[in-house]
C-alpha atoms as a PDB file:
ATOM      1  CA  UNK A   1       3.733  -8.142  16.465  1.00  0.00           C
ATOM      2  CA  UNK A   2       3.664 -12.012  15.724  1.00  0.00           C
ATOM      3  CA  UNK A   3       3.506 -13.337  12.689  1.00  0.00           C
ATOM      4  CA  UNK A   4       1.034 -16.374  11.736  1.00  0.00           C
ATOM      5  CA  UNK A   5       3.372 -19.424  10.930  1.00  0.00           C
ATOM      6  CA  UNK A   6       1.964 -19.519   7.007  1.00  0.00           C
ATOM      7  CA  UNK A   7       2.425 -15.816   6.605  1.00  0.00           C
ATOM      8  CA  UNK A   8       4.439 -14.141   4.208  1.00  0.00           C
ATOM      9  CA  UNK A   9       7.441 -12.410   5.903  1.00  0.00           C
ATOM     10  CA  UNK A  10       6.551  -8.696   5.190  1.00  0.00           C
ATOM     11  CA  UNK A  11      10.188  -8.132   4.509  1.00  0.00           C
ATOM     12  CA  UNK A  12      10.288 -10.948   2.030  1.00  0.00           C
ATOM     13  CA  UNK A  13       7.364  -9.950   0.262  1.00  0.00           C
ATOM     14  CA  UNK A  14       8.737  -5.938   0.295  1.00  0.00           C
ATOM     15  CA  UNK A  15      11.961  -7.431  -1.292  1.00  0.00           C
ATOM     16  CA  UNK A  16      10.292  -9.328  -3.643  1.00  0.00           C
ATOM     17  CA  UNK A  17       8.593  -5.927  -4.964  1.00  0.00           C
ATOM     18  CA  UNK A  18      11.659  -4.190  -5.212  1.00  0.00           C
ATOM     19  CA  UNK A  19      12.965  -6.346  -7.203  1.00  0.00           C
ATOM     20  CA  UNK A  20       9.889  -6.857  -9.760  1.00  0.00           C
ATOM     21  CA  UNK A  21       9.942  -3.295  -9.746  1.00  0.00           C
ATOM     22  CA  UNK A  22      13.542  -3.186 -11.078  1.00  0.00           C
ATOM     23  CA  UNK A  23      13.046  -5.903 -13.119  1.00  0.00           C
ATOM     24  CA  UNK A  24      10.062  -4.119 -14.991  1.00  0.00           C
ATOM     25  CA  UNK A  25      12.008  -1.009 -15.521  1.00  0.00           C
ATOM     26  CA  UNK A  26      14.743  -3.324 -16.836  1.00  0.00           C
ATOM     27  CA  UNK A  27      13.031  -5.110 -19.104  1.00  0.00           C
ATOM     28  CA  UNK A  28      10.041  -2.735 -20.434  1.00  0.00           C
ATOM     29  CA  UNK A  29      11.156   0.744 -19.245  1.00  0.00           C
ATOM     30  CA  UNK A  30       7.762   1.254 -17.318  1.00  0.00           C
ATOM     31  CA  UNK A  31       7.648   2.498 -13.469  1.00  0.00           C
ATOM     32  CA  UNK A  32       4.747   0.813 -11.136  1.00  0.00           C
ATOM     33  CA  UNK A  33       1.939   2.268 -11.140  1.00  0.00           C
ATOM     34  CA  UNK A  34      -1.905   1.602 -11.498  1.00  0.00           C
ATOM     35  CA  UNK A  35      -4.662   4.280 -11.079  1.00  0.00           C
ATOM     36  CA  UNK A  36      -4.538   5.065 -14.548  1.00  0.00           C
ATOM     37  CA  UNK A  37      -5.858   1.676 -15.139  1.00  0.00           C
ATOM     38  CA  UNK A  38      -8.999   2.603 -12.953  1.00  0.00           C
ATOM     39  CA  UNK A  39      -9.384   5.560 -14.919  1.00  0.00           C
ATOM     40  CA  UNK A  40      -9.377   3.580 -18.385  1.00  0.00           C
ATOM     41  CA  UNK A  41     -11.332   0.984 -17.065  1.00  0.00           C
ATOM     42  CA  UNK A  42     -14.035   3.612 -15.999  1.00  0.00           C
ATOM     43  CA  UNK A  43     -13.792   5.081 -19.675  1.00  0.00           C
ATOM     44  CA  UNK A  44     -14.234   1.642 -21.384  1.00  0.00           C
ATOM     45  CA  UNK A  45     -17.320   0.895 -19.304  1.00  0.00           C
ATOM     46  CA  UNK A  46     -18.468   4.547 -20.736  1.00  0.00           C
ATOM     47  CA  UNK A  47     -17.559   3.912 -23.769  1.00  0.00           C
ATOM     48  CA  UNK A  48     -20.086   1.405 -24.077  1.00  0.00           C
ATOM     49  CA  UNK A  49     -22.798   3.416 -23.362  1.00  0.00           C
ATOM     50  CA  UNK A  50     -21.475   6.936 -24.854  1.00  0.00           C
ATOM     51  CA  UNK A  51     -18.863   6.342 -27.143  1.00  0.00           C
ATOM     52  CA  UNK A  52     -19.105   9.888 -28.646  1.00  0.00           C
ATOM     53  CA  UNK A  53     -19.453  11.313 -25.667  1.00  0.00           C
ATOM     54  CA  UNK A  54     -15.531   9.362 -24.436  1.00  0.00           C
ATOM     55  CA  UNK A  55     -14.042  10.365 -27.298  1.00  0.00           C
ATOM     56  CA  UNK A  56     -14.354  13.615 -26.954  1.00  0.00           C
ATOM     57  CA  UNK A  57     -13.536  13.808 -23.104  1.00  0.00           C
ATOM     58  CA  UNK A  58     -10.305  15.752 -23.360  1.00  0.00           C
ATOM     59  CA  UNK A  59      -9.070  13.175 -20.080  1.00  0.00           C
ATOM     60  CA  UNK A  60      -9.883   9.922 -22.465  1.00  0.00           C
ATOM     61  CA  UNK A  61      -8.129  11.312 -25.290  1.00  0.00           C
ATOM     62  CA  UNK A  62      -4.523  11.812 -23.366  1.00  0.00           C
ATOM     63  CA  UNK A  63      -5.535   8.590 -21.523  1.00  0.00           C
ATOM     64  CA  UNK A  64      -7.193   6.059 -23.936  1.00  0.00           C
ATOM     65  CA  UNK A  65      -9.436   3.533 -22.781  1.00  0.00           C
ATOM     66  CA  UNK A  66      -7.786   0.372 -23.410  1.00  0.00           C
ATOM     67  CA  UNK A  67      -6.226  -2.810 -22.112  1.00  0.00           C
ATOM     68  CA  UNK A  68      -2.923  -2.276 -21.846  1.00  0.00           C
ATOM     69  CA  UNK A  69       0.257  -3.564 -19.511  1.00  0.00           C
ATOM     70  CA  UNK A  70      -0.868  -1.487 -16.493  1.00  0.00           C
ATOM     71  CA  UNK A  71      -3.786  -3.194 -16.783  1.00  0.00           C
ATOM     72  CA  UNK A  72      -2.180  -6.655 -16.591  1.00  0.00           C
ATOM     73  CA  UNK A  73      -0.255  -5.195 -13.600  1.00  0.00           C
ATOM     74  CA  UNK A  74      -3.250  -4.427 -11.449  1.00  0.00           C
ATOM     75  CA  UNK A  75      -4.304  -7.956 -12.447  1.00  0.00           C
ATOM     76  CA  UNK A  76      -1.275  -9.662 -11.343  1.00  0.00           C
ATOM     77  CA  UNK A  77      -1.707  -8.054  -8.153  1.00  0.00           C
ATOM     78  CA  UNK A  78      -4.772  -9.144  -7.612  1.00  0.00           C
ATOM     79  CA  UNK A  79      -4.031 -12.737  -8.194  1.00  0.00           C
ATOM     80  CA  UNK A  80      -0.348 -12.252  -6.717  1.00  0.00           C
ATOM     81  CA  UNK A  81      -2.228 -11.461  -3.395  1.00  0.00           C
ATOM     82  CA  UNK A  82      -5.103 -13.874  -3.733  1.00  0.00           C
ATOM     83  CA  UNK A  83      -1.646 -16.887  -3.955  1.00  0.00           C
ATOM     84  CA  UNK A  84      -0.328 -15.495  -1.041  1.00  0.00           C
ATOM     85  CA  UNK A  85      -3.412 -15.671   1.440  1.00  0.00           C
ATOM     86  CA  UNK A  86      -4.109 -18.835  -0.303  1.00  0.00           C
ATOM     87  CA  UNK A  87      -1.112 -20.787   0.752  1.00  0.00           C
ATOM     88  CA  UNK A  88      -0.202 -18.485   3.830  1.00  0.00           C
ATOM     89  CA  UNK A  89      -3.781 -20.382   4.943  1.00  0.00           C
ATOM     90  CA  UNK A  90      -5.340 -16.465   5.444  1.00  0.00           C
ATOM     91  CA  UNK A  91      -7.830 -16.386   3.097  1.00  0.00           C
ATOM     92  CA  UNK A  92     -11.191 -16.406   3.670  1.00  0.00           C
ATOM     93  CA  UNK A  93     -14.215 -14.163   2.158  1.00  0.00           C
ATOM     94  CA  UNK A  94     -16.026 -11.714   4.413  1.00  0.00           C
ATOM     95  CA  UNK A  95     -17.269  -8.623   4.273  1.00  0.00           C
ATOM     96  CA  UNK A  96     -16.841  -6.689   7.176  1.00  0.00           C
ATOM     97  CA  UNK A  97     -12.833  -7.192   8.580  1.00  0.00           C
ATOM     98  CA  UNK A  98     -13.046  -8.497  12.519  1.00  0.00           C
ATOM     99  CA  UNK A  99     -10.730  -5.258  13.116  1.00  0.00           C
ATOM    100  CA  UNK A 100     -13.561  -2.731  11.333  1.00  0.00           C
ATOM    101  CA  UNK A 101     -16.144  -4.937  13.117  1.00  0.00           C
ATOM    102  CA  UNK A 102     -14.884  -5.015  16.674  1.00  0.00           C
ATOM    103  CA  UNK A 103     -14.881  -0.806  16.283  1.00  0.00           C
ATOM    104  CA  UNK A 104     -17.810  -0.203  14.361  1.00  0.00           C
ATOM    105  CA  UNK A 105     -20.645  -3.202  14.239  1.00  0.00           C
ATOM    106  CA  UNK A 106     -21.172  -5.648  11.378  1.00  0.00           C
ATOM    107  CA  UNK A 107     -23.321  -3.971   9.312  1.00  0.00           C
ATOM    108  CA  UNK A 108     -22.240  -4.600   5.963  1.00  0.00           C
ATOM    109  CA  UNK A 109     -24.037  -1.371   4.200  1.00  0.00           C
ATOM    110  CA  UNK A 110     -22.236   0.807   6.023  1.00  0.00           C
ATOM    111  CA  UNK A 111     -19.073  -1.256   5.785  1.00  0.00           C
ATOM    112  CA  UNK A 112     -19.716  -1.126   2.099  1.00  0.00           C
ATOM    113  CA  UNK A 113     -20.912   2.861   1.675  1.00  0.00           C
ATOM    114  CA  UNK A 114     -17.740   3.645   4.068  1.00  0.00           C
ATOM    115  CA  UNK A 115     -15.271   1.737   1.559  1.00  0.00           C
ATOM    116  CA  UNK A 116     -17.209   3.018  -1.678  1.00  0.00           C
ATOM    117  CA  UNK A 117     -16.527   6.695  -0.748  1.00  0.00           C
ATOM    118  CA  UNK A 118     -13.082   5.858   0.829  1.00  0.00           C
ATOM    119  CA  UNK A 119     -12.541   4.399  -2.914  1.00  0.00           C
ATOM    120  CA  UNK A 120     -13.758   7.977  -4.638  1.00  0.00           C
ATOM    121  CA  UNK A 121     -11.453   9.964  -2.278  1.00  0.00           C
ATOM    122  CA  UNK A 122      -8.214   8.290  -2.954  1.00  0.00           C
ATOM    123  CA  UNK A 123      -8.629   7.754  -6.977  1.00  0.00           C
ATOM    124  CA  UNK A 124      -9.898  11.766  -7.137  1.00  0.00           C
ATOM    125  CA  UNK A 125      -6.665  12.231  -4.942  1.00  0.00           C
ATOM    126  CA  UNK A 126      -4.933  10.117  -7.293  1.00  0.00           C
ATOM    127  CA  UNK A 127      -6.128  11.580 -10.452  1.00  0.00           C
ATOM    128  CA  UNK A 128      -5.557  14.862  -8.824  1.00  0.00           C
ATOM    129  CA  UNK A 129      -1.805  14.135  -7.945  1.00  0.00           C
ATOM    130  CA  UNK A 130      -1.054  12.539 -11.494  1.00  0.00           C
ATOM    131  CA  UNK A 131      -0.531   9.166  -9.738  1.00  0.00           C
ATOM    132  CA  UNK A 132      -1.093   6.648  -6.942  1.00  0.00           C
ATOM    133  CA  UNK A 133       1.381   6.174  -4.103  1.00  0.00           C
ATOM    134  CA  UNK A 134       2.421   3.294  -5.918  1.00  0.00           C
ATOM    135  CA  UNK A 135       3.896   4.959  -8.883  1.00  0.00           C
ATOM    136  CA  UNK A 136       4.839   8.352  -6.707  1.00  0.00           C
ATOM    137  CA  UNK A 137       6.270   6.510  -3.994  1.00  0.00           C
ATOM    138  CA  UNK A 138       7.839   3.338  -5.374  1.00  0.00           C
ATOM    139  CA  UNK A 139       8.952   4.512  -8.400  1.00  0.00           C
ATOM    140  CA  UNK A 140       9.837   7.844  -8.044  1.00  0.00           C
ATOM    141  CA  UNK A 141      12.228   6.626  -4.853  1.00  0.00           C
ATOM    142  CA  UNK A 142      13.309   3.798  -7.373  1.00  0.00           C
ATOM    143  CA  UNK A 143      14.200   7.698  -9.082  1.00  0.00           C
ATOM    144  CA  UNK A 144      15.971   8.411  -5.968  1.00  0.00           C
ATOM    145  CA  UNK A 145      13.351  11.862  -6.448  1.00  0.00           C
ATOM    146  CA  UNK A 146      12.804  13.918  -3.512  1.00  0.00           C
ATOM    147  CA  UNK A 147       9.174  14.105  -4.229  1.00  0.00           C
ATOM    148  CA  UNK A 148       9.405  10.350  -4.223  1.00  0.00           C
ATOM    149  CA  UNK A 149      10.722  10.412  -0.909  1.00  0.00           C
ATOM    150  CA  UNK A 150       8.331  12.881   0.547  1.00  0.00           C
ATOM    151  CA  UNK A 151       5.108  10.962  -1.048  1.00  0.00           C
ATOM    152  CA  UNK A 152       6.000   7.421   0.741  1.00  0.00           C
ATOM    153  CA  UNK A 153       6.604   9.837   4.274  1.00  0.00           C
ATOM    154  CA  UNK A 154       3.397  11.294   3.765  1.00  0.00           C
ATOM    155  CA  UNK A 155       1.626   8.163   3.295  1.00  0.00           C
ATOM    156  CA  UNK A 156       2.755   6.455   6.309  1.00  0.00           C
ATOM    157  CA  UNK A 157       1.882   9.604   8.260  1.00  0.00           C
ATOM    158  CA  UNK A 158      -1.373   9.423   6.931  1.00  0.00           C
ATOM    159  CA  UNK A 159      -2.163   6.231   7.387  1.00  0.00           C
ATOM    160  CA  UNK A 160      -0.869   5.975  10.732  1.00  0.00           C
ATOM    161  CA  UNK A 161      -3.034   9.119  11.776  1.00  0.00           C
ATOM    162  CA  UNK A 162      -5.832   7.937   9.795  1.00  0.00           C
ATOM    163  CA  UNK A 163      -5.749   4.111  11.736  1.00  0.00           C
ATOM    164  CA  UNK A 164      -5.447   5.872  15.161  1.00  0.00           C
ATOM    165  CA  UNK A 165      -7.874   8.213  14.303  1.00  0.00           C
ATOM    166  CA  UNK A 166     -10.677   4.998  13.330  1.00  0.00           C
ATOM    167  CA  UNK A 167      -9.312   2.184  15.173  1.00  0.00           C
ATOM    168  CA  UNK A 168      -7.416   3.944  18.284  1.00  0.00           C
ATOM    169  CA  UNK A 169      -3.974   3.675  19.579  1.00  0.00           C
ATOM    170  CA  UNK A 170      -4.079   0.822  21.834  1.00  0.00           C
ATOM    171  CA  UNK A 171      -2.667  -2.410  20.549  1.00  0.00           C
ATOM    172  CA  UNK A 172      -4.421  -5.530  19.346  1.00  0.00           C
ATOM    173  CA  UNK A 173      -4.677  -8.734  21.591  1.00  0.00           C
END
Protein backbone atom coordinates (compact mmCIF):
# COMPACT_ATOMS: atom_id res chain seq x y z
CA UNK A 1 0.00 0.00 0.00
CA UNK A 2 1.44 3.56 -0.88
CA UNK A 3 1.66 6.08 1.26
CA UNK A 4 0.56 9.85 0.34
CA UNK A 5 3.87 11.95 0.39
CA UNK A 6 2.40 14.28 3.52
CA UNK A 7 1.31 11.24 5.45
CA UNK A 8 2.35 10.27 8.70
CA UNK A 9 4.50 7.07 8.56
CA UNK A 10 2.16 4.62 10.46
CA UNK A 11 5.22 3.25 12.12
CA UNK A 12 6.30 6.66 13.23
CA UNK A 13 3.12 7.61 14.53
CA UNK A 14 2.78 3.82 16.40
CA UNK A 15 6.23 4.70 17.96
CA UNK A 16 5.33 7.89 18.92
CA UNK A 17 2.34 6.24 21.05
CA UNK A 18 4.44 3.89 22.66
CA UNK A 19 6.38 6.14 23.88
CA UNK A 20 3.63 8.75 25.25
CA UNK A 21 2.25 5.78 26.66
CA UNK A 22 5.42 5.09 28.71
CA UNK A 23 5.94 8.43 29.34
CA UNK A 24 2.39 8.79 31.03
CA UNK A 25 2.90 5.81 33.17
CA UNK A 26 6.25 7.41 34.05
CA UNK A 27 5.27 10.48 34.97
CA UNK A 28 1.51 10.12 36.41
CA UNK A 29 1.20 6.33 36.98
CA UNK A 30 -2.00 6.17 34.69
CA UNK A 31 -2.38 3.44 31.73
CA UNK A 32 -4.23 4.74 28.33
CA UNK A 33 -7.38 4.48 28.27
CA UNK A 34 -10.65 6.48 27.45
CA UNK A 35 -14.22 4.99 27.50
CA UNK A 36 -14.61 5.87 30.93
CA UNK A 37 -14.50 9.38 29.82
CA UNK A 38 -17.62 8.67 27.52
CA UNK A 39 -19.26 7.25 30.35
CA UNK A 40 -18.66 10.45 32.65
CA UNK A 41 -19.34 12.65 30.01
CA UNK A 42 -22.80 10.90 29.48
CA UNK A 43 -23.38 11.27 33.39
CA UNK A 44 -22.50 15.03 33.45
CA UNK A 45 -24.91 15.74 30.60
CA UNK A 46 -27.50 13.75 33.05
CA UNK A 47 -26.59 15.34 35.71
CA UNK A 48 -27.91 18.40 34.42
CA UNK A 49 -31.16 17.32 33.96
CA UNK A 50 -31.44 14.64 36.98
CA UNK A 51 -28.94 15.30 39.37
CA UNK A 52 -30.67 13.12 42.06
CA UNK A 53 -31.39 10.71 39.89
CA UNK A 54 -26.95 10.46 38.92
CA UNK A 55 -26.15 10.43 42.20
CA UNK A 56 -27.72 7.69 43.11
CA UNK A 57 -26.83 5.52 39.94
CA UNK A 58 -24.67 2.95 41.68
CA UNK A 59 -22.32 3.18 38.02
CA UNK A 60 -21.90 7.22 38.67
CA UNK A 61 -21.01 6.76 42.14
CA UNK A 62 -17.80 4.28 41.44
CA UNK A 63 -17.33 6.45 38.30
CA UNK A 64 -17.97 10.18 39.07
CA UNK A 65 -18.95 12.50 36.53
CA UNK A 66 -16.21 14.85 36.22
CA UNK A 67 -13.44 16.37 34.17
CA UNK A 68 -10.61 14.71 34.89
CA UNK A 69 -7.06 13.65 33.03
CA UNK A 70 -8.74 10.94 30.91
CA UNK A 71 -10.75 13.46 29.83
CA UNK A 72 -7.88 15.70 28.66
CA UNK A 73 -6.54 12.50 27.01
CA UNK A 74 -9.46 11.89 24.72
CA UNK A 75 -9.07 15.61 23.97
CA UNK A 76 -5.55 15.51 23.01
CA UNK A 77 -6.41 12.88 20.70
CA UNK A 78 -8.75 14.56 19.09
CA UNK A 79 -6.66 17.55 18.36
CA UNK A 80 -3.41 15.25 18.08
CA UNK A 81 -5.25 13.72 15.00
CA UNK A 82 -6.94 16.83 13.70
CA UNK A 83 -2.58 18.27 13.49
CA UNK A 84 -1.77 15.36 11.75
CA UNK A 85 -4.38 15.41 8.77
CA UNK A 86 -3.85 19.05 8.91
CA UNK A 87 -0.26 19.18 7.89
CA UNK A 88 -0.18 15.58 6.26
CA UNK A 89 -2.63 17.84 3.71
CA UNK A 90 -5.59 14.90 4.45
CA UNK A 91 -8.04 16.73 6.00
CA UNK A 92 -11.07 17.60 4.72
CA UNK A 93 -14.82 17.44 6.26
CA UNK A 94 -17.33 15.00 4.81
CA UNK A 95 -19.71 12.92 5.87
CA UNK A 96 -19.93 9.87 4.15
CA UNK A 97 -15.98 8.31 3.61
CA UNK A 98 -15.43 7.68 -0.46
CA UNK A 99 -14.57 3.96 0.82
CA UNK A 100 -18.28 3.62 2.76
CA UNK A 101 -19.65 5.50 -0.29
CA UNK A 102 -18.27 3.53 -3.20
CA UNK A 103 -19.97 0.23 -1.19
CA UNK A 104 -23.00 1.58 0.09
CA UNK A 105 -24.40 5.06 -1.63
CA UNK A 106 -24.07 8.55 -0.17
CA UNK A 107 -26.82 8.82 1.84
CA UNK A 108 -25.77 10.49 4.82
CA UNK A 109 -28.81 9.22 7.25
CA UNK A 110 -27.93 5.99 6.90
CA UNK A 111 -24.22 6.75 7.02
CA UNK A 112 -25.07 8.52 10.21
CA UNK A 113 -27.79 5.82 11.89
CA UNK A 114 -25.06 3.03 10.79
CA UNK A 115 -22.18 4.92 12.83
CA UNK A 116 -24.65 5.97 15.78
CA UNK A 117 -25.45 2.28 16.56
CA UNK A 118 -21.87 1.11 15.61
CA UNK A 119 -21.01 3.83 18.49
CA UNK A 120 -23.65 2.06 21.16
CA UNK A 121 -22.20 -1.42 20.37
CA UNK A 122 -18.61 -0.82 21.05
CA UNK A 123 -19.00 1.59 24.32
CA UNK A 124 -21.78 -1.23 25.76
CA UNK A 125 -18.88 -3.69 24.72
CA UNK A 126 -16.58 -1.46 26.38
CA UNK A 127 -18.44 -0.84 29.49
CA UNK A 128 -19.14 -4.48 29.47
CA UNK A 129 -15.37 -5.53 29.26
CA UNK A 130 -14.24 -2.85 31.96
CA UNK A 131 -12.32 -1.03 29.18
CA UNK A 132 -11.66 -0.03 25.57
CA UNK A 133 -9.05 -1.75 23.42
CA UNK A 134 -7.05 1.11 24.14
CA UNK A 135 -6.53 0.58 27.77
CA UNK A 136 -6.91 -3.52 27.39
CA UNK A 137 -4.71 -3.71 24.57
CA UNK A 138 -2.08 -0.98 24.91
CA UNK A 139 -1.70 -0.96 28.32
CA UNK A 140 -2.21 -4.17 29.52
CA UNK A 141 0.65 -5.40 26.74
CA UNK A 142 2.62 -2.28 28.11
CA UNK A 143 1.78 -5.03 31.38
CA UNK A 144 3.29 -7.62 29.29
CA UNK A 145 -0.51 -9.39 30.48
CA UNK A 146 -1.67 -12.23 28.56
CA UNK A 147 -5.10 -10.85 28.44
CA UNK A 148 -3.39 -7.82 27.01
CA UNK A 149 -2.02 -9.81 24.38
CA UNK A 150 -5.11 -11.72 23.52
CA UNK A 151 -7.38 -8.33 23.44
CA UNK A 152 -5.05 -6.51 20.66
CA UNK A 153 -5.26 -10.31 18.60
CA UNK A 154 -8.81 -10.21 18.90
CA UNK A 155 -9.20 -6.82 17.68
CA UNK A 156 -7.31 -7.15 14.58
CA UNK A 157 -9.26 -10.35 13.89
CA UNK A 158 -12.24 -8.51 14.26
CA UNK A 159 -11.66 -5.81 12.41
CA UNK A 160 -10.19 -7.54 9.63
CA UNK A 161 -13.36 -9.89 9.45
CA UNK A 162 -15.56 -7.09 10.10
CA UNK A 163 -13.85 -4.83 6.88
CA UNK A 164 -14.08 -7.94 4.60
CA UNK A 165 -17.28 -8.67 5.74
CA UNK A 166 -18.62 -4.64 4.69
CA UNK A 167 -16.14 -3.60 2.25
CA UNK A 168 -14.93 -7.10 0.61
CA UNK A 169 -11.60 -8.61 0.14
CA UNK A 170 -10.43 -7.24 -3.02
CA UNK A 171 -7.92 -4.45 -2.83
CA UNK A 172 -8.34 -0.74 -3.39
CA UNK A 173 -7.16 0.98 -6.71
Amino acid sequence: MKRDEGSWSPYLAGALSGLVLVLSVFATNKFFGSSTTFARTAGAIEKLFAPERTAEMAYFVKYVPKVDWQMMFVIGIFLGALIASITSGDFRLKAVPDMWERRFGSNTLNRGIIAFCGGIIVMFGARLAGGCPTGHGLSGSLQLAVSGYIALISFFIGGIVIARMLYGGGRRP
